[in-house]
Protein backbone atom coordinates (compact mmCIF):
# COMPACT_ATOMS: atom_id res chain seq x y z
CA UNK A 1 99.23 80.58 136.71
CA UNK A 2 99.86 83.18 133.95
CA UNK A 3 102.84 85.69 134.32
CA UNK A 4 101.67 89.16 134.32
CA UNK A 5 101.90 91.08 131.27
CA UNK A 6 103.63 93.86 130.28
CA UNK A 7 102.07 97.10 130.75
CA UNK A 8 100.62 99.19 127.64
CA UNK A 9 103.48 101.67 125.99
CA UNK A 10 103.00 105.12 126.76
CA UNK A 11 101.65 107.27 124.00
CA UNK A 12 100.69 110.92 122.70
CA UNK A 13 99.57 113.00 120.12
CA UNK A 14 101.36 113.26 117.27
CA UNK A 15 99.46 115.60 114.69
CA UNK A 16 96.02 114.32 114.50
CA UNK A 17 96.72 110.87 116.21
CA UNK A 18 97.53 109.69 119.40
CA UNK A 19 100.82 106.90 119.23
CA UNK A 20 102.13 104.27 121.52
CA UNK A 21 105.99 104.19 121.21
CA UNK A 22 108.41 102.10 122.77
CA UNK A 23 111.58 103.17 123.78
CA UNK A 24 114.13 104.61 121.21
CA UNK A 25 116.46 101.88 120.44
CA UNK A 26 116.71 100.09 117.09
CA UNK A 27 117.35 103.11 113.91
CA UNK A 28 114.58 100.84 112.22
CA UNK A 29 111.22 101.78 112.37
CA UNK A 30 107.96 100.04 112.61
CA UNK A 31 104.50 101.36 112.79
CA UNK A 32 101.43 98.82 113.87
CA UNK A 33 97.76 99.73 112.63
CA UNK A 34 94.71 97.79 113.99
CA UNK A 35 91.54 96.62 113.63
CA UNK A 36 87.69 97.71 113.98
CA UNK A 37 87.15 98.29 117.14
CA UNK A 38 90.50 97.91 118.21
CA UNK A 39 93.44 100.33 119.18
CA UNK A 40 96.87 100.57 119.55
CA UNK A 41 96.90 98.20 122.77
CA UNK A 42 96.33 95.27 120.50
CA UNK A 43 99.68 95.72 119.29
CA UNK A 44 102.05 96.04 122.74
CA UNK A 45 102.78 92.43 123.31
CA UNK A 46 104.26 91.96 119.45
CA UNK A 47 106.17 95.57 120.06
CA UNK A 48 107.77 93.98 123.51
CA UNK A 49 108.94 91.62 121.47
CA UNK A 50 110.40 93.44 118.18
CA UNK A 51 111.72 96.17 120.64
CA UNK A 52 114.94 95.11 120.20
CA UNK A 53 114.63 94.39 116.36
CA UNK A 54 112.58 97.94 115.86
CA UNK A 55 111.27 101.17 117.61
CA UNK A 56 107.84 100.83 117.13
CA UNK A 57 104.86 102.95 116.89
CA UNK A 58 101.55 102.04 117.16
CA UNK A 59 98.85 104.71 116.37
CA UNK A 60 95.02 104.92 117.37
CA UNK A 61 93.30 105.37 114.14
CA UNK A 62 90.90 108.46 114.21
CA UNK A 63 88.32 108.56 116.53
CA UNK A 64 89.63 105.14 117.88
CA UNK A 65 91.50 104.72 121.54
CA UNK A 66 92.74 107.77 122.51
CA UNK A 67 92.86 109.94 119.17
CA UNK A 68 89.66 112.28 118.78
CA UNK A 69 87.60 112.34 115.75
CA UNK A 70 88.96 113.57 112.25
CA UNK A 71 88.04 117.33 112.02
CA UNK A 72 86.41 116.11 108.98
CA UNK A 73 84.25 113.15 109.98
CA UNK A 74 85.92 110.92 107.35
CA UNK A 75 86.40 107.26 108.58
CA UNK A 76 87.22 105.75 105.50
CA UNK A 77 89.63 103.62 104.65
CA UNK A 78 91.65 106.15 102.52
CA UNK A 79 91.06 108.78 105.55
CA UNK A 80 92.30 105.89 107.77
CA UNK A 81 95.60 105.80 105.14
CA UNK A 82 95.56 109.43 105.10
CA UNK A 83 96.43 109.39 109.19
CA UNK A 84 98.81 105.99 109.05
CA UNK A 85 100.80 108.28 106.28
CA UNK A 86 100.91 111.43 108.04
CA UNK A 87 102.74 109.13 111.07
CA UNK A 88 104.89 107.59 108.96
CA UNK A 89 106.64 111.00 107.32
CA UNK A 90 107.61 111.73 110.87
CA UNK A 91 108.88 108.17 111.22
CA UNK A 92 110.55 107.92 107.87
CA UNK A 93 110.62 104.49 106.31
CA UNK A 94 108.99 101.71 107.96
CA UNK A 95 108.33 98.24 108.02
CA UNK A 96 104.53 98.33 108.40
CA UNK A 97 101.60 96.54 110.30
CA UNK A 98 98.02 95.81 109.76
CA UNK A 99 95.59 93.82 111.59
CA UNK A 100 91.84 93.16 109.80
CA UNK A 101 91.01 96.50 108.73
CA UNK A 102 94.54 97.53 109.50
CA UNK A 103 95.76 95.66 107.01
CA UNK A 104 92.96 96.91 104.58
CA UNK A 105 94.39 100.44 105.41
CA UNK A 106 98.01 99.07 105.24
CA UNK A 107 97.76 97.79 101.99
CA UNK A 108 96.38 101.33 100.44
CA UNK A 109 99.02 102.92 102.40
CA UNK A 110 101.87 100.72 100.91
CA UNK A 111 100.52 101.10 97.46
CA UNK A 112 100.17 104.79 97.61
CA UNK A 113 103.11 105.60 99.02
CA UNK A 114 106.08 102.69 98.59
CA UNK A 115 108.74 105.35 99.56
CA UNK A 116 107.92 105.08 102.93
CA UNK A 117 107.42 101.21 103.35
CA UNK A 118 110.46 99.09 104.08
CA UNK A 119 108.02 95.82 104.37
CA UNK A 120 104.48 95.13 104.71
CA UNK A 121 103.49 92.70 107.81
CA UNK A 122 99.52 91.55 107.45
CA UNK A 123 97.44 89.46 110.56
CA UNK A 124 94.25 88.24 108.84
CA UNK A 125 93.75 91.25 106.61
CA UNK A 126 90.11 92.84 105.27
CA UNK A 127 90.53 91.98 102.25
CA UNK A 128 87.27 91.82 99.87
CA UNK A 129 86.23 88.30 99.88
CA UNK A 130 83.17 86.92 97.51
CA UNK A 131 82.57 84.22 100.50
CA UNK A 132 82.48 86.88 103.98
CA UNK A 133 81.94 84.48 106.79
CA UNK A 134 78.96 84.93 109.05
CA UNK A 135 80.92 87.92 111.04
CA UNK A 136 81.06 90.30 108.16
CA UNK A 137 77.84 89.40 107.00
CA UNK A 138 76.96 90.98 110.82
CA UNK A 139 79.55 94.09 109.90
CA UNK A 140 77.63 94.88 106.74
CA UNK A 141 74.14 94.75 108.53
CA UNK A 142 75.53 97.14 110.94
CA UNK A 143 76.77 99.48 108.37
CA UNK A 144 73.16 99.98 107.08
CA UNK A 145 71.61 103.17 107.26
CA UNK A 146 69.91 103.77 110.37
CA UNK A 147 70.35 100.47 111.21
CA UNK A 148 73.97 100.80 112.31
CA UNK A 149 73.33 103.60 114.89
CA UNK A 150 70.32 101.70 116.16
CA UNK A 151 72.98 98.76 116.95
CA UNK A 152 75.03 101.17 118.69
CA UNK A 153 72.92 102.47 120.96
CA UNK A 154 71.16 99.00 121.70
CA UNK A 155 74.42 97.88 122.38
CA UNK A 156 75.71 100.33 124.83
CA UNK A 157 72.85 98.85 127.07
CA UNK A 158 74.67 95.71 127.38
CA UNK A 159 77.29 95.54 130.51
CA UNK A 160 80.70 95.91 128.93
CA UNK A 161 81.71 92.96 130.44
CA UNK A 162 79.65 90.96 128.43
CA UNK A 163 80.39 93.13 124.86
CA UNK A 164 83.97 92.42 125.57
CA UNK A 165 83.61 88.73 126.40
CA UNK A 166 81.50 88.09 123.21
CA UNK A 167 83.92 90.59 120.92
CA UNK A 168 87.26 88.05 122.26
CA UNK A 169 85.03 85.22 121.97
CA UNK A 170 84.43 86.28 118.15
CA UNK A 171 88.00 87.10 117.38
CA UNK A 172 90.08 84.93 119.69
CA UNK A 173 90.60 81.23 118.90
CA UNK A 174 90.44 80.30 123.03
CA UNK A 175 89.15 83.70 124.48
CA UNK A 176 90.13 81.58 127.69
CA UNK A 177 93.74 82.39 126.82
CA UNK A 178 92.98 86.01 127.66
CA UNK A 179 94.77 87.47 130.37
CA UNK A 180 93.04 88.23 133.58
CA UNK A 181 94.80 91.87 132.90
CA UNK A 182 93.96 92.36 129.36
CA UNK A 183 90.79 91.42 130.04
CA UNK A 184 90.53 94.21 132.87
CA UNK A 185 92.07 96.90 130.20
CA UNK A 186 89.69 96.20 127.69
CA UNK A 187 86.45 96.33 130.03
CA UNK A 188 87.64 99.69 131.82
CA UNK A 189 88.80 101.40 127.80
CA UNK A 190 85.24 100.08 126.87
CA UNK A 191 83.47 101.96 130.10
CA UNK A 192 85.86 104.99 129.10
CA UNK A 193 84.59 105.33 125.02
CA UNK A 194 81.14 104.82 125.97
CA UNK A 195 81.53 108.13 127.72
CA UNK A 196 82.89 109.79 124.49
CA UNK A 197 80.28 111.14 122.18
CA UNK A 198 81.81 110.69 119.21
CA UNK A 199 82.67 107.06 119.99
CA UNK A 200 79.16 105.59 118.36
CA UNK A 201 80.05 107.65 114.95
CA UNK A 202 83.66 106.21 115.01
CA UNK A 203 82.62 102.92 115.06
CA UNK A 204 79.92 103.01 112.88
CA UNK A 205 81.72 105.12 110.05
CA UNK A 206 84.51 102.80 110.39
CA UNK A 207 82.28 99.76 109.63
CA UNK A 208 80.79 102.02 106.90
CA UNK A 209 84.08 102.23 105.41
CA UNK A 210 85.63 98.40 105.56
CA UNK A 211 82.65 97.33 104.15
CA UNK A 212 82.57 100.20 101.18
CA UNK A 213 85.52 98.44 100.04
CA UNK A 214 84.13 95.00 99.55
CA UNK A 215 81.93 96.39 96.81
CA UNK A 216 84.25 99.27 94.94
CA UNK A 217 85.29 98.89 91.54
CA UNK A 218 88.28 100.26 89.44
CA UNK A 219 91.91 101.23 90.04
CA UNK A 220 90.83 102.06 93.86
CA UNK A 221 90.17 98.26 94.25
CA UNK A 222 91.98 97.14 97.34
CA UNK A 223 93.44 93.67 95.48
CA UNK A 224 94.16 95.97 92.64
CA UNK A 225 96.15 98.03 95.33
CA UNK A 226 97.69 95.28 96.81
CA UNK A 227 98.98 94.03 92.90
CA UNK A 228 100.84 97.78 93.31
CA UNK A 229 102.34 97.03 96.66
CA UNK A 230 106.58 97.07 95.64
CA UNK A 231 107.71 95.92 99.19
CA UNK A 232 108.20 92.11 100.67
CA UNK A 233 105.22 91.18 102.34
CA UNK A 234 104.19 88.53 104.68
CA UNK A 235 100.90 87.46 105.26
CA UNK A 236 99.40 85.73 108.60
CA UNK A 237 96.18 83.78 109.06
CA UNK A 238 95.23 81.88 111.42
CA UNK A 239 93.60 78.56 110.98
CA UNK A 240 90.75 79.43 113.51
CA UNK A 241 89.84 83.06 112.34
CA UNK A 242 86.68 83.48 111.83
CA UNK A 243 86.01 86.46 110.47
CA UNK A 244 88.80 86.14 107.79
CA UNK A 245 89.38 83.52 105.91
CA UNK A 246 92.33 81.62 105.76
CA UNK A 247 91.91 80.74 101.90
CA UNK A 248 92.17 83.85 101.07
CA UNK A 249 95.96 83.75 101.57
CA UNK A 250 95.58 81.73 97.90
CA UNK A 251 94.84 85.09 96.00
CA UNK A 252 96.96 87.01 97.78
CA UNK A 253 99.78 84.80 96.84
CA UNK A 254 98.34 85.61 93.26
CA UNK A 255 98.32 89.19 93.78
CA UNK A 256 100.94 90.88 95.82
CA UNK A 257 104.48 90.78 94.24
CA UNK A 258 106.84 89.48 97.08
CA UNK A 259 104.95 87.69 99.31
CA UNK A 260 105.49 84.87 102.28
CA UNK A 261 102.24 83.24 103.12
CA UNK A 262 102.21 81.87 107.26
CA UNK A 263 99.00 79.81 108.45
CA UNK A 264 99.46 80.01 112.14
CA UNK A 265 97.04 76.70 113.70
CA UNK A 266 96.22 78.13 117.13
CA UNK A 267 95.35 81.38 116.21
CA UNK A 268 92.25 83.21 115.07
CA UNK A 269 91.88 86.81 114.00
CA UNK A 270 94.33 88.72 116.84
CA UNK A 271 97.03 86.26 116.35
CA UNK A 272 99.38 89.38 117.29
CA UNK A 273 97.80 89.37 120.55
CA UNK A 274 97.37 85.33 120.61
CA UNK A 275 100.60 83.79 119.49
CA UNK A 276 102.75 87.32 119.35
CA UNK A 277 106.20 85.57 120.15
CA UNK A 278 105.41 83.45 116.63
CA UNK A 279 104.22 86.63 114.69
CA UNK A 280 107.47 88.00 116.34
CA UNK A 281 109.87 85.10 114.90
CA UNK A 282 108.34 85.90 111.21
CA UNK A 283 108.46 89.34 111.08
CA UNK A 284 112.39 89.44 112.77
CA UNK A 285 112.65 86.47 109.20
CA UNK A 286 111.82 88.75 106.59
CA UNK A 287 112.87 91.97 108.89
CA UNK A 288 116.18 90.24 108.61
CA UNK A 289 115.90 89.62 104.85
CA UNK A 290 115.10 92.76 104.22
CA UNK A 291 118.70 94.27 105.56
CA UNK A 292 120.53 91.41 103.48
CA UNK A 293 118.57 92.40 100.58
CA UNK A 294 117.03 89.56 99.91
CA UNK A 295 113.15 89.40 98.66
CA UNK A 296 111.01 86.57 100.29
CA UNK A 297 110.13 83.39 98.53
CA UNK A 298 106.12 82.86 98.21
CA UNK A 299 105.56 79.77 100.56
């Protein structure tokens, strides 16, 4: 029988965003950004166990969870940045999280502003691949004009139970693994944004703005970003993700500057969620390193 979780850390608006904080403890700082469709939930079993290492925050990204839309509509991944940033100069410095197109957004935020970045943490980042799996390849048909919002709405017809059970089947390496509870949360949060009217447009301009940056050119390039990024970095796949893929870790070991490479082999694209006491054990490792002032070796 599976012990019962922990419950979700409270949370509340801080400028434009709502933020799940656990207690004040540790002076360091940490500050967890998810995925598409996600919010800051994903994050609270990894915070339980870093509370003790760091005082975490977790935001909603705009018009995701709990925080309301951006007053001006932009779901981009810079406007995405533009909120993570905004959270972090109330913070101060940070070691920072991303998760899928969390870590798209943590990567521009790290490269924009390295004053505020103590270390950069990845789970199966959106970076632009050449070879998307068959998931993105569903993403980017979504993000079509008209297209996308006729997926919405066709989709809110579904039951949520069945949305959520084929979203954790999609992103989960054993969506059997879920918790009874988690699974509970995320059907009743689902019920709750389908009553939201901006909630469609969220998702949607979201989508619209991962998959903008599989295709943009130029400085703004994300892997350009990421060749910018000054702080240690580690980078987590997992070997059963299958949205990202795993040999993509190859070019980021290429392209980011300090950089510790983990394949996790139970995990697939939440392994914060999945396997969060072994995401926990790296991130204390270079966490740790950091404070001695050493850089990680690429492995």
């Amino acid at each position: 029988m599976m012990a019962a979780p922990i419950p979700h850390w409270p949370g509340r608006m801080i400028g434009s965003v709502y933020v799940r904080s656990t207690p004040e403890g540790p002076s360091e700082q940490a500050v967890f950004v998810h995925g598409l469709a996600g919010s800051a939930t994903n994050w609270t079993d990894l915070m339980g166990e870093l509370k003790d290492t760091v005082t975490g925050h977790a935001l909603d990204l705009p018009g995701a969870g709990y925080s309301p839309a951006p007053a001006d509509g932009d779901y981009t991944v810079a406007g995405h940045a533009k909120a993570v940033i905004g959270l972090l100069e109330e913070t101060g410095p940070a070691h920072l999280f991303g998760n899928s197109l969390g870590g798209a957004v943590a990567v521009r935020v790290a490269a924009a502003r390295p004053d505020l970045i103590r270390t950069l943490m990845l789970v199966s980042p959106a970076l632009p691949d050449l070879l998307p799996r068959y998931g993105p390849v569903r993403v980017a048909a979504a993000a079509l004009p008209r297209l996308g919002e006729w997926v919405a709405s066709t989709m809110r017809l579904l039951p949520a139970e069945q949305r959520i059970n084929a979203s954790l089947s999609m992103v989960w390496a054993d969506a059997a693994a879920v918790h009874p509870v988690r699974l509970r949360d995320a059907v009743d949060e689902l019920r709750r944004r389908d009553d939201l009217p901006y909630a469609g447009e969220a998702m949607i301009g979201s989508t619209r703005g991962i998959v903008a940056e599989y295709f943009r050119r130029g400085e703004d390039n994300l892997w350009r970003q990421a060749a910018k990024v000054q702080a240690p970095t580690l980078i987590m796949h997992g070997r059963h993700d299958r949205l990202v893929r795993p040999a993509m870790a190859a070019k980021a070991w290429r392209t980011f500057r300090q950089v510790r490479l983990v394949l996790l082999p139970t995990a697939g694209h939440v392994a914060m969620m999945e396997v969060p006491q072994v995401v926990a054990a790296e991130a204390r490792r270079l966490i740790g390193e950091t404070r001695l002032g050493n850089a990680p070796l690429a492995s």
